[in-house]
Protein backbone atom coordinates (compact mmCIF):
# COMPACT_ATOMS: atom_id res chain seq x y z
CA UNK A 1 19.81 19.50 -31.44
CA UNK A 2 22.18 18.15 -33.64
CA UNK A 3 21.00 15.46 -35.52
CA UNK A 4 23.09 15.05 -38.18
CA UNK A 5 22.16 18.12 -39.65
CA UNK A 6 24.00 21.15 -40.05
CA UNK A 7 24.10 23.71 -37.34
CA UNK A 8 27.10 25.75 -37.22
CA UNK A 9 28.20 26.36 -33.67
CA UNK A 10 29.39 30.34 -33.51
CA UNK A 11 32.09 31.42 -30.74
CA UNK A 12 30.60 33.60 -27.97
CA UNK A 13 34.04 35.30 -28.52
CA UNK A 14 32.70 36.63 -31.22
CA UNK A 15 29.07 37.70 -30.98
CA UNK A 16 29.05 37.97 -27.07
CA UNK A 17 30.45 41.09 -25.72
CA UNK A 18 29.41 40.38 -22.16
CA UNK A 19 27.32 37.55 -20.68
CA UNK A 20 26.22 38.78 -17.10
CA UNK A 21 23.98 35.31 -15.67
CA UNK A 22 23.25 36.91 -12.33
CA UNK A 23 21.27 39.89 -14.40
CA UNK A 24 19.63 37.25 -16.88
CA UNK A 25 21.69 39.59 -19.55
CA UNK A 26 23.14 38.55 -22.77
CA UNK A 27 24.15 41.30 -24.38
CA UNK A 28 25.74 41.54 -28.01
CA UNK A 29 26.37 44.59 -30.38
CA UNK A 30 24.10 44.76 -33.39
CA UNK A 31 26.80 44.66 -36.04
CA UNK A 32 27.87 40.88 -34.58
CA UNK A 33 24.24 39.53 -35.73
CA UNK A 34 23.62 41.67 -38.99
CA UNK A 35 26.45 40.10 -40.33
CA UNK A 36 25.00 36.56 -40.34
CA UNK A 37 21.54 37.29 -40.76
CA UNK A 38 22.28 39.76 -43.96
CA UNK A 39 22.77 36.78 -45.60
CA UNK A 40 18.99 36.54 -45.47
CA UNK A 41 18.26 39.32 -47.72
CA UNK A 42 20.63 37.98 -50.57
CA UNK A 43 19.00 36.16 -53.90
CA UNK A 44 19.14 32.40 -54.14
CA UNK A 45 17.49 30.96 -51.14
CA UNK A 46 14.13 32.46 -51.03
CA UNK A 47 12.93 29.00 -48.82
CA UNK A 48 16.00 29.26 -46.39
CA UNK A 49 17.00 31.32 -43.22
CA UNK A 50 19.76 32.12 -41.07
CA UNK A 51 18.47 32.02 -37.49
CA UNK A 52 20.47 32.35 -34.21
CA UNK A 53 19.43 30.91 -31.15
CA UNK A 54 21.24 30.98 -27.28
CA UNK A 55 21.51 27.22 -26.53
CA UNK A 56 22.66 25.54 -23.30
CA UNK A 57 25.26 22.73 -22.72
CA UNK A 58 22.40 19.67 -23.66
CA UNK A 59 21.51 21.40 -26.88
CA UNK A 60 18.09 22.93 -25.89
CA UNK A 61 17.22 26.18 -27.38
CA UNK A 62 17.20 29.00 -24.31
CA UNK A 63 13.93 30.93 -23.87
CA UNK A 64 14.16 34.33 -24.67
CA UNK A 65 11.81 36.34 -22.09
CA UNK A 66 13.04 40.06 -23.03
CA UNK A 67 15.05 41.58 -26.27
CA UNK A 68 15.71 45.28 -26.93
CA UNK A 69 17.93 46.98 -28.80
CA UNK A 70 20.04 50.32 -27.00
CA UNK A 71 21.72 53.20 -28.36
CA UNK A 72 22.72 56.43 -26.04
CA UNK A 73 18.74 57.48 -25.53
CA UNK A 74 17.44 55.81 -28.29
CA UNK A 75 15.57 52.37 -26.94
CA UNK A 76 13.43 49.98 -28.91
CA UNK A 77 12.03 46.59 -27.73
CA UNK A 78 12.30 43.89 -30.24
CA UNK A 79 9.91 41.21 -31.05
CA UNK A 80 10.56 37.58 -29.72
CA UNK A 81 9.79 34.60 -32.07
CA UNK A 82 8.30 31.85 -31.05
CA UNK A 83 11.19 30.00 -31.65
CA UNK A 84 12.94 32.33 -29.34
CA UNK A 85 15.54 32.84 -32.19
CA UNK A 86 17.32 35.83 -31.75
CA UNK A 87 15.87 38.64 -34.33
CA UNK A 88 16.66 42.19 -35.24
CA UNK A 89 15.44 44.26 -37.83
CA UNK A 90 18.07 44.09 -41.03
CA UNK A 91 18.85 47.90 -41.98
CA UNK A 92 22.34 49.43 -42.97
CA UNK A 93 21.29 52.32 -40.68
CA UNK A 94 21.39 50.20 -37.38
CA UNK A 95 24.49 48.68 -39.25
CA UNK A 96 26.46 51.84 -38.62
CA UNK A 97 24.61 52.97 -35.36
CA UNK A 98 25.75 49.87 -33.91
CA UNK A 99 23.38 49.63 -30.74
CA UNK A 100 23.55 46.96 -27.34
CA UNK A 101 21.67 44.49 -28.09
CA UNK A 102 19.95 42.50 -25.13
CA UNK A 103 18.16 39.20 -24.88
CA UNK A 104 16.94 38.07 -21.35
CA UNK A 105 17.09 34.79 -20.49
CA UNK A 106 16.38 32.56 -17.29
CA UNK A 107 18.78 32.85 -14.50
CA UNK A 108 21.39 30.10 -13.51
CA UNK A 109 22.12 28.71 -16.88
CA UNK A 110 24.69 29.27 -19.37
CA UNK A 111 23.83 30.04 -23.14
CA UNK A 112 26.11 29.62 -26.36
CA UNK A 113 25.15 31.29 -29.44
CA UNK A 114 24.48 28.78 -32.43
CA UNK A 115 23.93 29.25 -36.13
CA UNK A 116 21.61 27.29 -38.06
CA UNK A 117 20.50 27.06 -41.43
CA UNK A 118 16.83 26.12 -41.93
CA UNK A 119 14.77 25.85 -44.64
CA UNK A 120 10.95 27.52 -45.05
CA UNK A 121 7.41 27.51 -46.45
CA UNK A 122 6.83 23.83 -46.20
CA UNK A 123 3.67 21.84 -45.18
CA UNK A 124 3.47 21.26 -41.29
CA UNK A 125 2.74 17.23 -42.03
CA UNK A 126 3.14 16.15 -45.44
CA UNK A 127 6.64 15.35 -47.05
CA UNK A 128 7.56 16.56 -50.40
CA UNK A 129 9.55 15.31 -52.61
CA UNK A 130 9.41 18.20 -55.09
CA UNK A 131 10.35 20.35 -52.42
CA UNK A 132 13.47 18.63 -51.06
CA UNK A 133 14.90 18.90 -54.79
CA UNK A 134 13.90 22.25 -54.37
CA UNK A 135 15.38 23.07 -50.66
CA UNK A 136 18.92 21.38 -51.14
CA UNK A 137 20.07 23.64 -53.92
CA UNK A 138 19.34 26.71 -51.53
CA UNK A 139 21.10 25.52 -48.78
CA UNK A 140 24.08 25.15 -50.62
CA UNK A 141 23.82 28.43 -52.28
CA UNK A 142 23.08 29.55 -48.54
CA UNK A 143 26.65 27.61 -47.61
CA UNK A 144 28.18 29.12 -50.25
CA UNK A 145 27.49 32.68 -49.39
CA UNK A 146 28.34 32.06 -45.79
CA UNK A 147 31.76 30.71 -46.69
CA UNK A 148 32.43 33.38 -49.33
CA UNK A 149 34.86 33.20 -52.43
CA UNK A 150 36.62 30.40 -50.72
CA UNK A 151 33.81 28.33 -50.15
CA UNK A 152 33.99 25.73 -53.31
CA UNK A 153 37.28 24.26 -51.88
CA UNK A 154 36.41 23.69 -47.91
CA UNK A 155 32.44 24.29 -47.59
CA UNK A 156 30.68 21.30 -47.17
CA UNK A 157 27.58 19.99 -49.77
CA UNK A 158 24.41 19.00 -48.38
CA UNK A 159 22.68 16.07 -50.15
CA UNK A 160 19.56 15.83 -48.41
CA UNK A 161 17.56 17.22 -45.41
CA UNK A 162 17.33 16.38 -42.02
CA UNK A 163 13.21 16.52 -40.99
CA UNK A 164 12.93 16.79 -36.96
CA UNK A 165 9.37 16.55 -36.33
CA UNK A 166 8.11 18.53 -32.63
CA UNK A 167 7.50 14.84 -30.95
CA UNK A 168 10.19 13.93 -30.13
CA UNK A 169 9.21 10.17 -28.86
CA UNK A 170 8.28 9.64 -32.32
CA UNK A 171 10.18 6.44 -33.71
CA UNK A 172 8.92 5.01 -37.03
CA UNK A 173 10.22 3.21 -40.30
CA UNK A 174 8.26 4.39 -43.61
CA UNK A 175 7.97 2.77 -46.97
CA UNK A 176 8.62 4.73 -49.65
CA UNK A 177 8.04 3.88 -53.08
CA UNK A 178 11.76 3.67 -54.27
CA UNK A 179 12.06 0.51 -52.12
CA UNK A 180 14.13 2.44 -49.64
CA UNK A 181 12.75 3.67 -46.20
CA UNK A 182 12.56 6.87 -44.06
CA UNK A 183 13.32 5.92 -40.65
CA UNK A 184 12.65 8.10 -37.83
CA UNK A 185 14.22 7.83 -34.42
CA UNK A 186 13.27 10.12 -31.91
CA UNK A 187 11.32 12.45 -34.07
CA UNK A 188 14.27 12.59 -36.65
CA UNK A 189 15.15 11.30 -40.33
CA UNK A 190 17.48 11.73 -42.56
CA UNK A 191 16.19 12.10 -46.35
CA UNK A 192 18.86 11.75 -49.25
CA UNK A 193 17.68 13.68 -52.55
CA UNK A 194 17.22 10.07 -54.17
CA UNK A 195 15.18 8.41 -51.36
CA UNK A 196 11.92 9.60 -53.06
CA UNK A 197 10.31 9.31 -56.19
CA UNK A 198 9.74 11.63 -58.42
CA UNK A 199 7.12 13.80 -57.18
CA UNK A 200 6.18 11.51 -53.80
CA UNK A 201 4.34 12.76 -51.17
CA UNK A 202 4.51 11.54 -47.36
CA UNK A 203 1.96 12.62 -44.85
CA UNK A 204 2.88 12.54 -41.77
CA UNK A 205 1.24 12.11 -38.62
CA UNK A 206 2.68 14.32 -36.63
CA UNK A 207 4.13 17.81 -37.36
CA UNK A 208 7.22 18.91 -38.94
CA UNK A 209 9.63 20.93 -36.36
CA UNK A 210 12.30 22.05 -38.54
CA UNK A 211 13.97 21.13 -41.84
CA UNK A 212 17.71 21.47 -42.02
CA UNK A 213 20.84 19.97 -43.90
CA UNK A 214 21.83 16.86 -44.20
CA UNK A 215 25.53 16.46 -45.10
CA UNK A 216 26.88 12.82 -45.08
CA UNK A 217 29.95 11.89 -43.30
CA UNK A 218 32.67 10.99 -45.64
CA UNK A 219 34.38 7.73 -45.00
């Protein structure tokens, strides 16, 4: 999945307390995943998420078929996305509870856990221009909090998005009206925050996937 966007790959050292393939168990403890996804509740990136997702060795998200969350008695079932990203309900009480948390997943394979930072509330086919000046700002604001007070000296600035679009087969150059194009090879493009004009609007012909950042390599 990555496509030149940013997807920070986390260490199943550190969320994974015990990964049993036989039993279709990953199991993690609650406190591992609150402290990504709190990030979600903070102020400046109302349009972007923190999600976490078990993906195998070609980069394919795993299908979650079970989740539930485990505490002495105390058992709860938790609601899978259709994403199959891995979400928990965000409350300081779990926090300090610290339950097992277990996601089910299809036998035989083997599952890292992956970080990525996506953005939200944009139109399944139509490309924004207004929102991409919009989005970029968050995700850096979303960087920064992830990094914390050290962030302005090593994290990384996006300066555009990455659109994948759900076919994947789709391969397509589009004009835009800056004279530039937006070239999309195997369902993917890479937008720069200048690539548009001011307030240009692609529509697309087929659907938007996800919309992530785009951080150029340096040379």
């Amino acid at each position: 999945m990555l496509k030149k966007g940013l997807i920070l790959a986390v260490s199943c050292l550190s969320l994974l307390s015990s990964v049993n393939v036989q039993a279709q168990d990953v199991n993690m403890r609650y406190s591992a995943l609150y402290g990504k996804l709190k990030n979600n509740l903070k102020e400046g990136h109302d349009d972007v998420n923190i999600r976490l997702y078990l993906v195998d060795k070609a980069g394919q998200t795993c299908h979650v078929h079970k989740a539930s969350m485990r505490k002495d008695e105390h058992y709860e079932e938790l609601t899978i996305p259709a994403d199959y990203a891995l979400s928990i309900p965000l409350d300081s009480n779990l926090r300090q509870a610290n339950p097992d948390v277990t996601f089910i997943i299809d036998d035989g394979i083997t599952c890292d856990v992956s970080m990525q930072i996506l953005a939200e509330n944009y139109q399944p086919k139509v490309l924004e221009q207004a929102y991409i000046e919009a989005i970029v700002p968050q995700m850096n604001t979303m960087m920064a909090d992830l990094g914390g007070m050290f962030s302005q000296w090593f994290m990384p600035k996006a300066e555009g998005v990455v659109i994948t679009l759900k076919d994947r087969t789709f391969n397509k150059t589009l004009a835009l009206k800056t004279g530039k194009t937006l070239n999309f090879n195997s369902g993917v493009a890479r937008v720069h925050l200048n690539d548009l004009a001011e307030n240009e609007s692609i529509n697309l012909s087929k659907e938007i996937e996800k919309i992530s950042p785009w951080i150029p390599t340096k040379s």
